[in-house]
PDB file of N, CA and C in Angstrom:
ATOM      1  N   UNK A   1      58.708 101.709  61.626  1.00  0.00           N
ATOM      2  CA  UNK A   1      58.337 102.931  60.942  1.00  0.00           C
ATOM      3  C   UNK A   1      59.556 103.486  60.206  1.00  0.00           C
ATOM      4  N   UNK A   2      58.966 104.003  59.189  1.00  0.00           N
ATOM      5  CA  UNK A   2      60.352 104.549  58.213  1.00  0.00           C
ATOM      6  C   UNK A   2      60.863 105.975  59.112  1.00  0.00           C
ATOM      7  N   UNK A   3      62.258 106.208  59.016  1.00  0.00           N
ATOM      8  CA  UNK A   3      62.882 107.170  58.703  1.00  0.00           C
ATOM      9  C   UNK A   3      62.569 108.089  57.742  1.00  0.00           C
ATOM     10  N   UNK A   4      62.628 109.839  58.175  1.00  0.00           N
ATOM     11  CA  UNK A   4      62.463 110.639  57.065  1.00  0.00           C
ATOM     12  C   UNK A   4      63.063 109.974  55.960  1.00  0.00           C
ATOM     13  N   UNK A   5      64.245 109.939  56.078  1.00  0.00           N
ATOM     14  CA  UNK A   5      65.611 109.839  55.081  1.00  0.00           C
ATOM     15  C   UNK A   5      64.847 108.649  54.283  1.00  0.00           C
ATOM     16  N   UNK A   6      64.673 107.465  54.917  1.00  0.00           N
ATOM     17  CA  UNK A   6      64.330 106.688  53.981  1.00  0.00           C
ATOM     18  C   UNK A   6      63.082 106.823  53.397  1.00  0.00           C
ATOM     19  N   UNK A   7      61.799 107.260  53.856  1.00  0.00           N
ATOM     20  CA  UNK A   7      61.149 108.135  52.766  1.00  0.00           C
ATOM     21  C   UNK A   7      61.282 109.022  51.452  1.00  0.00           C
ATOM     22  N   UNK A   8      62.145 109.672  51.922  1.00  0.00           N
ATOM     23  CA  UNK A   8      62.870 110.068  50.769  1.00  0.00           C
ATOM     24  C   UNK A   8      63.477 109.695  49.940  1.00  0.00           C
ATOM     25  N   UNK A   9      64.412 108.624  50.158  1.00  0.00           N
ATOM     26  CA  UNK A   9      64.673 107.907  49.279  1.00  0.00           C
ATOM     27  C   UNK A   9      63.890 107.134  48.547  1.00  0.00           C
ATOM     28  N   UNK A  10      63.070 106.558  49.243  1.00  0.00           N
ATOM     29  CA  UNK A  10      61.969 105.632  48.421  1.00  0.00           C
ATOM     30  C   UNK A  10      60.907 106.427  47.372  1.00  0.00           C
ATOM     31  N   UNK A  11      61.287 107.939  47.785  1.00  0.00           N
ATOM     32  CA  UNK A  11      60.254 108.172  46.373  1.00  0.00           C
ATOM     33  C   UNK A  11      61.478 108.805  44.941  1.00  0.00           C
ATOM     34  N   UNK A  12      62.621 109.085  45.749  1.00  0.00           N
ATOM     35  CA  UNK A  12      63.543 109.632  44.635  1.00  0.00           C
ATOM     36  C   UNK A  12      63.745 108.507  44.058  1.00  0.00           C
ATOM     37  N   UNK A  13      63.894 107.229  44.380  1.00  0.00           N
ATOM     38  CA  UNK A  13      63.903 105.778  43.705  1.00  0.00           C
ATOM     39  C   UNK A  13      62.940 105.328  42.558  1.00  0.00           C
ATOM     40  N   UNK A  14      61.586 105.987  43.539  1.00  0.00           N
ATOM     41  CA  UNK A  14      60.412 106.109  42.032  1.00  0.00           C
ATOM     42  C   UNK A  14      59.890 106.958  41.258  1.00  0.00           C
ATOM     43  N   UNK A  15      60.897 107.786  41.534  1.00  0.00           N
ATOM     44  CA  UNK A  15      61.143 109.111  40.018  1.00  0.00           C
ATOM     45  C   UNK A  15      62.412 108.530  39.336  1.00  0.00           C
ATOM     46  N   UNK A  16      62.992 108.236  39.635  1.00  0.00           N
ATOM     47  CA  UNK A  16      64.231 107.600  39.252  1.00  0.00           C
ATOM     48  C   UNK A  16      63.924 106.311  38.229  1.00  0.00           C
ATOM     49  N   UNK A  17      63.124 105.408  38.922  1.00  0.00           N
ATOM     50  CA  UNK A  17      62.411 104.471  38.531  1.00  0.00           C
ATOM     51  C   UNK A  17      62.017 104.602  37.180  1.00  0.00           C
ATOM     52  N   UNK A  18      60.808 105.724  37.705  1.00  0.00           N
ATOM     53  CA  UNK A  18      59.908 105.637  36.293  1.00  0.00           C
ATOM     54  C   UNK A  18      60.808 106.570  35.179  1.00  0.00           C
ATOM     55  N   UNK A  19      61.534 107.521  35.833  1.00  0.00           N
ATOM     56  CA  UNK A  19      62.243 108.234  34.283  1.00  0.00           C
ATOM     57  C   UNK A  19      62.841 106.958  33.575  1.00  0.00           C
ATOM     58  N   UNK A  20      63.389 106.540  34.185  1.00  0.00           N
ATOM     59  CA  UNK A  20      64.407 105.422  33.658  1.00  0.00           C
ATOM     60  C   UNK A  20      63.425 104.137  32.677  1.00  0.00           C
ATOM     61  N   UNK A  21      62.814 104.030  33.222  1.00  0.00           N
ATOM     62  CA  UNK A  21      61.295 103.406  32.230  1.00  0.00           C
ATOM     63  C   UNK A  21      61.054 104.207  31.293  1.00  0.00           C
ATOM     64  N   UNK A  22      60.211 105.388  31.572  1.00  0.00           N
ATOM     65  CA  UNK A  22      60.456 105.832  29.823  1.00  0.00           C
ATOM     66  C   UNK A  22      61.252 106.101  29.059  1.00  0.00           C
ATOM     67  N   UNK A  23      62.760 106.633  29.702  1.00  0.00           N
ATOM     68  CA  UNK A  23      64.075 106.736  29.052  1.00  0.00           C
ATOM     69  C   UNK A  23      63.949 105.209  28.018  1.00  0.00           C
ATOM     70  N   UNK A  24      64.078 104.052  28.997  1.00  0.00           N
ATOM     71  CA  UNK A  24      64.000 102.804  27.953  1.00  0.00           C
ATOM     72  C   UNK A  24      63.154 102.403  27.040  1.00  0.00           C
ATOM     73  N   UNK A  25      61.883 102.940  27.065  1.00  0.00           N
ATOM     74  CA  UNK A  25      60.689 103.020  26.298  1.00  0.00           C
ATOM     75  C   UNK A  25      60.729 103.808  24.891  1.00  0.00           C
ATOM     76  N   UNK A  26      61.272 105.043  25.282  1.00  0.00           N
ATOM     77  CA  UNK A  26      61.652 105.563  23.987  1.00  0.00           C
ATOM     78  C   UNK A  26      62.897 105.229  22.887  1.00  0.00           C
ATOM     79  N   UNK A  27      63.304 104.454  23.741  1.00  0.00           N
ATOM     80  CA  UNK A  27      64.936 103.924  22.980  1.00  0.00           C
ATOM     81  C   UNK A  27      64.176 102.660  22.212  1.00  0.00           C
ATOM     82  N   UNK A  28      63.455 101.713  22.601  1.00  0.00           N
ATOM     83  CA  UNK A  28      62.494 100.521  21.999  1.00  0.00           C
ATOM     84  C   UNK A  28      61.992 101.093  20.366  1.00  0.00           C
ATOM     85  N   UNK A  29      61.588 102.421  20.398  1.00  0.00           N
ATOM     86  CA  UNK A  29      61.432 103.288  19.251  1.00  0.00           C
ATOM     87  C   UNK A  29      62.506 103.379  18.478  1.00  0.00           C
ATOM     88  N   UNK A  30      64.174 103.213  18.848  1.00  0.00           N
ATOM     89  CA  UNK A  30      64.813 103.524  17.822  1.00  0.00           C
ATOM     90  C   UNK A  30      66.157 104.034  18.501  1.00  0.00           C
ATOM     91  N   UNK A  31      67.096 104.071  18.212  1.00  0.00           N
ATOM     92  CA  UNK A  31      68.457 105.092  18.521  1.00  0.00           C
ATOM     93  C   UNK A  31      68.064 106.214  18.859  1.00  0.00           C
ATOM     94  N   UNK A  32      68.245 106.821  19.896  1.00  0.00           N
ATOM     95  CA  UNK A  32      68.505 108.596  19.744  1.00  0.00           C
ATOM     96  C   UNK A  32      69.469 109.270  20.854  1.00  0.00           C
ATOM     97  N   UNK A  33      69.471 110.279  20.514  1.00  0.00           N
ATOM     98  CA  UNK A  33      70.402 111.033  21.236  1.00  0.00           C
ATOM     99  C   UNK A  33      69.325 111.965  22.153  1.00  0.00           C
ATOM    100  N   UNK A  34      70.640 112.267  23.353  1.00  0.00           N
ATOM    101  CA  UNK A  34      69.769 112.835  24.870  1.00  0.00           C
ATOM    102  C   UNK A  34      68.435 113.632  24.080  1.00  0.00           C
ATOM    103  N   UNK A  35      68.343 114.389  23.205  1.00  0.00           N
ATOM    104  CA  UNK A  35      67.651 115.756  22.989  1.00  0.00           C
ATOM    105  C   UNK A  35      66.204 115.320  22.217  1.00  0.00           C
ATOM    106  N   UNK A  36      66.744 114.310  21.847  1.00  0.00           N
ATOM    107  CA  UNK A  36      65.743 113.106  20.742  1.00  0.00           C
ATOM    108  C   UNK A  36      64.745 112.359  21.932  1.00  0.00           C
ATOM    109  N   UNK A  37      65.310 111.961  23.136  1.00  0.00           N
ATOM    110  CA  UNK A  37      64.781 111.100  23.820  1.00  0.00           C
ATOM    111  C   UNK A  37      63.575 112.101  24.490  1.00  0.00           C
ATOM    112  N   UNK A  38      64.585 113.279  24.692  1.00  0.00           N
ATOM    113  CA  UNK A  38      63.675 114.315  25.650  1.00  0.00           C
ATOM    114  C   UNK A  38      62.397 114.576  25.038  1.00  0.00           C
ATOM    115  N   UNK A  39      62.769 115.338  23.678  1.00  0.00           N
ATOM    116  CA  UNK A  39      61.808 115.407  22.595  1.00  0.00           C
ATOM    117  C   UNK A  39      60.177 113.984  22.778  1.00  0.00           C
ATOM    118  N   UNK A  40      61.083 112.642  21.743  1.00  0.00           N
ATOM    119  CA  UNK A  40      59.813 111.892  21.970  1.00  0.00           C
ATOM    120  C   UNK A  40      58.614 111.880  23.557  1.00  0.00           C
ATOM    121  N   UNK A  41      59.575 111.808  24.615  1.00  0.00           N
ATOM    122  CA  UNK A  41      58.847 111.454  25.472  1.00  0.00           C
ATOM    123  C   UNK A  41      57.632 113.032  25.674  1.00  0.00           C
ATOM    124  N   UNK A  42      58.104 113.671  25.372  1.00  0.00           N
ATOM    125  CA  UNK A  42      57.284 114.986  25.254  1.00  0.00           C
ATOM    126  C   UNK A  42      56.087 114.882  24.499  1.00  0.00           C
ATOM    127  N   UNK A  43      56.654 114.521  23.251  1.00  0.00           N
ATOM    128  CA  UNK A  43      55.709 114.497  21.775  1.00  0.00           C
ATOM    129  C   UNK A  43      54.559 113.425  21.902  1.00  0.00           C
ATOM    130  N   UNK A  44      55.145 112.313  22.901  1.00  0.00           N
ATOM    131  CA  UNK A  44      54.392 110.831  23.313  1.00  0.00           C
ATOM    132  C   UNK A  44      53.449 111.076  24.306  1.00  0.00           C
ATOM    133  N   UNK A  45      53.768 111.935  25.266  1.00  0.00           N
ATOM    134  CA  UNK A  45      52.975 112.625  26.429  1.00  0.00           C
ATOM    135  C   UNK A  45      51.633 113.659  26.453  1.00  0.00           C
ATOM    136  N   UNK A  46      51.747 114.009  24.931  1.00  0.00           N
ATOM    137  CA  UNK A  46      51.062 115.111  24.621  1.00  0.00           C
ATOM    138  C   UNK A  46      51.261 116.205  25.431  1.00  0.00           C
ATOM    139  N   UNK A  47      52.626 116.599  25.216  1.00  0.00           N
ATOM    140  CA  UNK A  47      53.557 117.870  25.532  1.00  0.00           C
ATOM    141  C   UNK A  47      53.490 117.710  27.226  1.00  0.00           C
ATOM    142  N   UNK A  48      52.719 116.644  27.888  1.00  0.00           N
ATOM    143  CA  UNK A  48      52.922 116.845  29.187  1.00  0.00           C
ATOM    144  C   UNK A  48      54.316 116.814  30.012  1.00  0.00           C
ATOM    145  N   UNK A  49      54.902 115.679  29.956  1.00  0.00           N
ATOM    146  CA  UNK A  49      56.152 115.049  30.088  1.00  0.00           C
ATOM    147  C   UNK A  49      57.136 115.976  29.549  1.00  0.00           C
ATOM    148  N   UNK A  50      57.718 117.030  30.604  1.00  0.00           N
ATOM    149  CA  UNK A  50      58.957 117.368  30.055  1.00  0.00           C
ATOM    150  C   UNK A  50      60.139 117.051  30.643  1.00  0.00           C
ATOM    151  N   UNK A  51      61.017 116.228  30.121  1.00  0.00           N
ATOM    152  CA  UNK A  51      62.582 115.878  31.246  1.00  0.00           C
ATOM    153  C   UNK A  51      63.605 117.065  30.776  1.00  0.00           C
ATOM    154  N   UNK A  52      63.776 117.333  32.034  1.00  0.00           N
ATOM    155  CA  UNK A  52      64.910 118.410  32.131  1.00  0.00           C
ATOM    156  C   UNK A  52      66.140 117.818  31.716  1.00  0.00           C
ATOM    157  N   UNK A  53      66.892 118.352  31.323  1.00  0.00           N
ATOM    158  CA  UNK A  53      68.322 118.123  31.038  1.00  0.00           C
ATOM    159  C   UNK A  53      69.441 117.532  32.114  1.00  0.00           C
ATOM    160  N   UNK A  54      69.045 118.119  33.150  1.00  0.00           N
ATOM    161  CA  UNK A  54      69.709 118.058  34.731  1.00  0.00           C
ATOM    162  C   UNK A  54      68.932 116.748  35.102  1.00  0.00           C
ATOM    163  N   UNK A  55      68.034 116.553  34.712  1.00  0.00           N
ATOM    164  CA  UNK A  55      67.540 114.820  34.826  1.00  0.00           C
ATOM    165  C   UNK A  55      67.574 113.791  33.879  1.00  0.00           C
ATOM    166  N   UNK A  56      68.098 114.010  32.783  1.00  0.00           N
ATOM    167  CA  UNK A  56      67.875 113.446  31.496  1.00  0.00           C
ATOM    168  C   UNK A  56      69.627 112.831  31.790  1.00  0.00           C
ATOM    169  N   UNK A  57      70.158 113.815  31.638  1.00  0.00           N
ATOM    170  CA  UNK A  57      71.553 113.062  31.253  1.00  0.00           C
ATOM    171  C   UNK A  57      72.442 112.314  32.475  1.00  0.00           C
ATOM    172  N   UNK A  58      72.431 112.670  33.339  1.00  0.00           N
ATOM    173  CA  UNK A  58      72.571 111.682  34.819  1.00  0.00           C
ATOM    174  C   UNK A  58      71.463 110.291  34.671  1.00  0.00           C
ATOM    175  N   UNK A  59      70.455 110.661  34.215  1.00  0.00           N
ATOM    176  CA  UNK A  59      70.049 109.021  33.962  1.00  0.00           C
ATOM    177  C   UNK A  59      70.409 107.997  33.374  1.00  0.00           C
ATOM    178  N   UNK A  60      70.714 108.824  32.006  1.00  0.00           N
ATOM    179  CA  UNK A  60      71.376 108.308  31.084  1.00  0.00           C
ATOM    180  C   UNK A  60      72.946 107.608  31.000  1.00  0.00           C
ATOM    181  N   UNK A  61      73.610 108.435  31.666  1.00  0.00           N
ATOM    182  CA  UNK A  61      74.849 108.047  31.847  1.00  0.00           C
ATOM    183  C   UNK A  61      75.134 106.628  33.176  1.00  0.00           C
ATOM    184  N   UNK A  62      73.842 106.817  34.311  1.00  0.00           N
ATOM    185  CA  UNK A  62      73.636 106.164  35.168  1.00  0.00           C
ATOM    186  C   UNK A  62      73.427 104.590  34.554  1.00  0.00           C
ATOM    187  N   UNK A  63      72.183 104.724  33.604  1.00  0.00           N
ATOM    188  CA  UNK A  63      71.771 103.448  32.594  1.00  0.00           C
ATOM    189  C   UNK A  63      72.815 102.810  31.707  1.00  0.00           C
ATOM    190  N   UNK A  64      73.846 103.898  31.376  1.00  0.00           N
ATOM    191  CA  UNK A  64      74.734 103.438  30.461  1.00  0.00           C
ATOM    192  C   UNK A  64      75.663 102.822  31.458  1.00  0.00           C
ATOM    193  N   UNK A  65      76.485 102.789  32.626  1.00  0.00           N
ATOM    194  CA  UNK A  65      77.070 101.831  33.555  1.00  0.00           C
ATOM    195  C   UNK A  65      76.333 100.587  33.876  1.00  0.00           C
ATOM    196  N   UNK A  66      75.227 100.712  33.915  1.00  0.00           N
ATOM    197  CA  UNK A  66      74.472  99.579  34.162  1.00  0.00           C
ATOM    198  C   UNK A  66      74.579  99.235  33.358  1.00  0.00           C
ATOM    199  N   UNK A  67      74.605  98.960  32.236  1.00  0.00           N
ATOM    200  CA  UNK A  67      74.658  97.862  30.790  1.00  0.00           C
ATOM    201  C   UNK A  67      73.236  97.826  30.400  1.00  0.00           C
ATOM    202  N   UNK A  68      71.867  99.240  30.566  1.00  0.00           N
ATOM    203  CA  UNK A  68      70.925  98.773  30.342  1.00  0.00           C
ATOM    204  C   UNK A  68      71.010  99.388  28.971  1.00  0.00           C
ATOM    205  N   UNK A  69      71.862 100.541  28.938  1.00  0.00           N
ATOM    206  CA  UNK A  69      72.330 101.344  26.877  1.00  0.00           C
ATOM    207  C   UNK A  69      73.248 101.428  26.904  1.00  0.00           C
ATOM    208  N   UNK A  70      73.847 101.519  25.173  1.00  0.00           N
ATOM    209  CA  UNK A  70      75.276 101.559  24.746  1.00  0.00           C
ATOM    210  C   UNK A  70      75.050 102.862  24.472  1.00  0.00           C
ATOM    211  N   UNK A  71      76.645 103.212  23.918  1.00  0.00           N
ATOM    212  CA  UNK A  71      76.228 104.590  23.284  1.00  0.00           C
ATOM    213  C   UNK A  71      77.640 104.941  22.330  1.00  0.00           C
ATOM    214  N   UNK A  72      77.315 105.716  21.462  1.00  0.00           N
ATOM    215  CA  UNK A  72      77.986 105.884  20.670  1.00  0.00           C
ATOM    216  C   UNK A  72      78.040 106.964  20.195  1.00  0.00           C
ATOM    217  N   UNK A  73      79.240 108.118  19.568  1.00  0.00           N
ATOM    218  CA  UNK A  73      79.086 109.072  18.938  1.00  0.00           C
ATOM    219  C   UNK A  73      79.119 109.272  17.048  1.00  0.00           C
ATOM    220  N   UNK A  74      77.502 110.175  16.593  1.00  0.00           N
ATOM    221  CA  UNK A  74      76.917 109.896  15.709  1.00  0.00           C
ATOM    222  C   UNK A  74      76.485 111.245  15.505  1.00  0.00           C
ATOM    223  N   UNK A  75      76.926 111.731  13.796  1.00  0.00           N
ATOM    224  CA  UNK A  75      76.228 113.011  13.521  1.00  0.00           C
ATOM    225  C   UNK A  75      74.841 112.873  13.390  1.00  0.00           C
ATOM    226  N   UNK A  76      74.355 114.340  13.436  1.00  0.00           N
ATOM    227  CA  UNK A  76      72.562 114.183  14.025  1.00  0.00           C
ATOM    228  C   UNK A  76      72.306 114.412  12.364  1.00  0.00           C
ATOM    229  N   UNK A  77      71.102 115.052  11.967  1.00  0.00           N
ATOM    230  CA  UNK A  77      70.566 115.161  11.028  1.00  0.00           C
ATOM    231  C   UNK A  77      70.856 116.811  10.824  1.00  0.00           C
ATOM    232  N   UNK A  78      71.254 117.234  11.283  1.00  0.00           N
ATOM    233  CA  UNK A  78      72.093 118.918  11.791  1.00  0.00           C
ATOM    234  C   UNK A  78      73.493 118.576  11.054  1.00  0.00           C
ATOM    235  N   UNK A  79      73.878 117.711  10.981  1.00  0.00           N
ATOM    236  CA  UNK A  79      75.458 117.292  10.741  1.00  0.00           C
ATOM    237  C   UNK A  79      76.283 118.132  12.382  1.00  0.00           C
ATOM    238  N   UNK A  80      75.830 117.605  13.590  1.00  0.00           N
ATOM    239  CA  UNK A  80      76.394 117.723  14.533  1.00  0.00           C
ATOM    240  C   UNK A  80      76.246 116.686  15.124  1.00  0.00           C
ATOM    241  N   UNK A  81      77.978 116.732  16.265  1.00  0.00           N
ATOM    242  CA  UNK A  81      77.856 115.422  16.802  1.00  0.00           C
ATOM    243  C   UNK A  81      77.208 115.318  17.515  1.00  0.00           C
ATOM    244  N   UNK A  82      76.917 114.099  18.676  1.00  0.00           N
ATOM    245  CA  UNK A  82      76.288 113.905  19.019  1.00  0.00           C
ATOM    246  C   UNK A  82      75.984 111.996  19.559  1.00  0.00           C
ATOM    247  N   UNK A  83      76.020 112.027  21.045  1.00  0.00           N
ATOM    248  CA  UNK A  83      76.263 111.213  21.435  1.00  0.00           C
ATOM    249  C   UNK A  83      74.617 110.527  21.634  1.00  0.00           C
ATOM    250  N   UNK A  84      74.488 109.225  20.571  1.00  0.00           N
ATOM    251  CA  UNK A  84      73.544 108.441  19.859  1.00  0.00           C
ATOM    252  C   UNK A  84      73.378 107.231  21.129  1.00  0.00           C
ATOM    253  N   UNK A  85      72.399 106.962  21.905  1.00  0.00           N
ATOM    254  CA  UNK A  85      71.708 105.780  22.829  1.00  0.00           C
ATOM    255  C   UNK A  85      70.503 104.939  22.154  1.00  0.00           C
ATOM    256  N   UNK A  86      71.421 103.637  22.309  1.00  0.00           N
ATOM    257  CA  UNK A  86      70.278 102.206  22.223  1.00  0.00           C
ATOM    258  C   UNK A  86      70.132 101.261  23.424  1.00  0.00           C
ATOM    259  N   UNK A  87      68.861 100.590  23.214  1.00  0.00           N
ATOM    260  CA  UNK A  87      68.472  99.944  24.301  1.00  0.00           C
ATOM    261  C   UNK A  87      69.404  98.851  24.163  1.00  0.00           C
ATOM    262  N   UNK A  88      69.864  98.080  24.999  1.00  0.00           N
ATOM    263  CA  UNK A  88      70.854  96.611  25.334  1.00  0.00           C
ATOM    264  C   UNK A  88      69.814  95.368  25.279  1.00  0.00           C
ATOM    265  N   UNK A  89      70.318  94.080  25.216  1.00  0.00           N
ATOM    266  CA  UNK A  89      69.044  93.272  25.560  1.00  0.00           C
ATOM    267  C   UNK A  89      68.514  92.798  27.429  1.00  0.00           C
ATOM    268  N   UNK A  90      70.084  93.638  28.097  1.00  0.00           N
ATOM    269  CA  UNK A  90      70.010  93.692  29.374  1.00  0.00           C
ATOM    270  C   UNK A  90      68.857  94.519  29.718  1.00  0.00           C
ATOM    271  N   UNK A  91      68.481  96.184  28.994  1.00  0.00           N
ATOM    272  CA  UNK A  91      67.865  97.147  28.934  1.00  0.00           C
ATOM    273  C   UNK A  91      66.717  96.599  28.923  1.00  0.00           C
ATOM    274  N   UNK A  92      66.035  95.729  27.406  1.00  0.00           N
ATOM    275  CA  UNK A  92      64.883  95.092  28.012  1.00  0.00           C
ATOM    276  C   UNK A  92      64.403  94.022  28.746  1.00  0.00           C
ATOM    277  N   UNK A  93      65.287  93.561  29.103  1.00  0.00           N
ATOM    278  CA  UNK A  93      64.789  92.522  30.416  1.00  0.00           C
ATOM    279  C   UNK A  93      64.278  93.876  31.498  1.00  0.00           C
ATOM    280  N   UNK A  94      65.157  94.638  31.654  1.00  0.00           N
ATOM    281  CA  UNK A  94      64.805  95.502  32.746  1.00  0.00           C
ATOM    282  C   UNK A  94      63.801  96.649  32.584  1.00  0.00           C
ATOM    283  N   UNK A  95      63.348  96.769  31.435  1.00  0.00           N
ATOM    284  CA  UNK A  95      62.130  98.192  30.523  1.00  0.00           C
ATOM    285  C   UNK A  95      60.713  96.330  31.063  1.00  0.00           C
ATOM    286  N   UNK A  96      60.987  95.360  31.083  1.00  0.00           N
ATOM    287  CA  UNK A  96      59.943  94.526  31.076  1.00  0.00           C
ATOM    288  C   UNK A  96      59.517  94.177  32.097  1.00  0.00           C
ATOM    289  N   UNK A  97      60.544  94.637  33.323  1.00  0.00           N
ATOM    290  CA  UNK A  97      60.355  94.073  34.906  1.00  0.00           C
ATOM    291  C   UNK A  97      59.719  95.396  35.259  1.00  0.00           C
ATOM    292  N   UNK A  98      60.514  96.602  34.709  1.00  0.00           N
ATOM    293  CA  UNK A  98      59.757  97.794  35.094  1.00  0.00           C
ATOM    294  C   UNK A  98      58.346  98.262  34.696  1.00  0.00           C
ATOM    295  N   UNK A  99      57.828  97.652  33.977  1.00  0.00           N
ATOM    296  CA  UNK A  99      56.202  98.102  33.418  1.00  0.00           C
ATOM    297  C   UNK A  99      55.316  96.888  33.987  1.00  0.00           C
ATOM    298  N   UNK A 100      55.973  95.324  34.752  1.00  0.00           N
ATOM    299  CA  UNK A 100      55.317  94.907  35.160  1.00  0.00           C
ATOM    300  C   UNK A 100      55.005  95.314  36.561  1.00  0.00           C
ATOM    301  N   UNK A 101      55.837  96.301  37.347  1.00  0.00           N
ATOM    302  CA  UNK A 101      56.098  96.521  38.648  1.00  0.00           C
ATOM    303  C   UNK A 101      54.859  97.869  38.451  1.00  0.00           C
ATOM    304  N   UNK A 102      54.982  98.416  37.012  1.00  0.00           N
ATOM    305  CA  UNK A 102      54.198  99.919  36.772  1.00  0.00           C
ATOM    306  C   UNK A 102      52.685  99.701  37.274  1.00  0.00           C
ATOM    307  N   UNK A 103      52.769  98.666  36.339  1.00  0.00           N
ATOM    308  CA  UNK A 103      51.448  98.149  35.820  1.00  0.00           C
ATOM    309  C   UNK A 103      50.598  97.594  37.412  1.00  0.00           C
ATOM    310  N   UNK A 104      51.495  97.147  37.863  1.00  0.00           N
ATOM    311  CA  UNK A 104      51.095  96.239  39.234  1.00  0.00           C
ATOM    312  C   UNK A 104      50.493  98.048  40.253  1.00  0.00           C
ATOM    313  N   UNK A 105      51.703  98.296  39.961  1.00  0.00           N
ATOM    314  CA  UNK A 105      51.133 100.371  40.935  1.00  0.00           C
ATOM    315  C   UNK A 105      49.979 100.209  40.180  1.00  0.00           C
ATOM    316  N   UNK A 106      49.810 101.147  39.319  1.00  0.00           N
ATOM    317  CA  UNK A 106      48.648 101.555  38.483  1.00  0.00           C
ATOM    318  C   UNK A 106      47.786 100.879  38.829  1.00  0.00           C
ATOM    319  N   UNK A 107      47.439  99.821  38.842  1.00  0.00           N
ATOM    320  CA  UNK A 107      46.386  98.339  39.389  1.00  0.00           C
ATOM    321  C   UNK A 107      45.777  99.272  41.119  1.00  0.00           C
ATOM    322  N   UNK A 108      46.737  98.832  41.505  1.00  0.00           N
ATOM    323  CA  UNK A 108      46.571  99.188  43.018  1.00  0.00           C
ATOM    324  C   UNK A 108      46.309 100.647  43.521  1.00  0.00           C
ATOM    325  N   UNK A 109      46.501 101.696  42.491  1.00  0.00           N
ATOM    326  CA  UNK A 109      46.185 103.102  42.945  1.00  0.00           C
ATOM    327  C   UNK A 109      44.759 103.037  42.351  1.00  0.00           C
ATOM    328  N   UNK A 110      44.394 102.644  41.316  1.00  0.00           N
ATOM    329  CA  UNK A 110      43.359 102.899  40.643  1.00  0.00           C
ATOM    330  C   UNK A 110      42.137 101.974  41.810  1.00  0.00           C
ATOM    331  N   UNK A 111      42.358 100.824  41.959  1.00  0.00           N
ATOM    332  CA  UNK A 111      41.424 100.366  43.233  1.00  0.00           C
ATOM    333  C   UNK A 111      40.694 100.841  44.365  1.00  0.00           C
ATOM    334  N   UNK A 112      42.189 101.656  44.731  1.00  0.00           N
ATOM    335  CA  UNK A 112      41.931 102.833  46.074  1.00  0.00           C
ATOM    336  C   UNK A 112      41.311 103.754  45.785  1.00  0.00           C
ATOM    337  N   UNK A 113      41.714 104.155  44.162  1.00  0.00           N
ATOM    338  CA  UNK A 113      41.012 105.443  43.561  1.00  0.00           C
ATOM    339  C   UNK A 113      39.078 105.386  43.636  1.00  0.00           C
ATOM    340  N   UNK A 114      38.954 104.050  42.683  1.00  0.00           N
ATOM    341  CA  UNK A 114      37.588 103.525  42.517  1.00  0.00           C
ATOM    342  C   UNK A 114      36.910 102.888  44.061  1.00  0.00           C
ATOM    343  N   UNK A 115      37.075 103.092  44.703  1.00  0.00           N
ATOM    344  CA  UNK A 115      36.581 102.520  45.979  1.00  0.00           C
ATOM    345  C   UNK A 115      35.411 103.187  46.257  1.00  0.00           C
TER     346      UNK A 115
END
């Protein structure tokens, strides 16, 4: 039987998880910067999806050690700087393992759901 602790961990893993999936999902769209990413995934969600800032950029910086984005500093369309994220080809090997793992949940909740 699990441990609280490791309960907990196992679901901060799959918030973690899935931000980090759409973080890479929206980068597949194009370069952008933290505010850009926040934005699409919002605009993509139909305003549901909002990532906080306090979750947005710890991911980001987390993904960027991993080698799954580069990043670079790039004036915005503001003519301010602004630190610009693309997906790696490490990024999609790992945006492709993660939507098959999604996809596999989704499968299996929806079963239990329809029962």
């Amino acid at each position: 039987m699990k441990s609280e602790h490791e309960k907990y961990r196992n679901r901060i893993d799959l918030l973690q998880g899935t931000l980090d999936m759409l973080i890479l999902q929206s980068l597949q769209w194009g370069p952008q910067h933290g505010y850009g990413v926040s934005q699409a995934l919002r605009a993509r969600s139909g305003e549901v999806l909002q990532v906080e800032t306090g979750s947005l950029y710890p991911a980001l910086h987390r993904m960027e050690r991993q080698k799954w984005i580069a990043a670079e500093w790039r004036q915005t369309e503001q003519n301010q700087r602004a630190r610009f994220y693309k997906i790696t080809a490490e990024g999609r090997r790992q945006l492709a393992t993660d939507r098959s793992k999604w996809n596999t949940m989704v499968a299996a909740i929806a079963s239990i759901l329809e029962a």
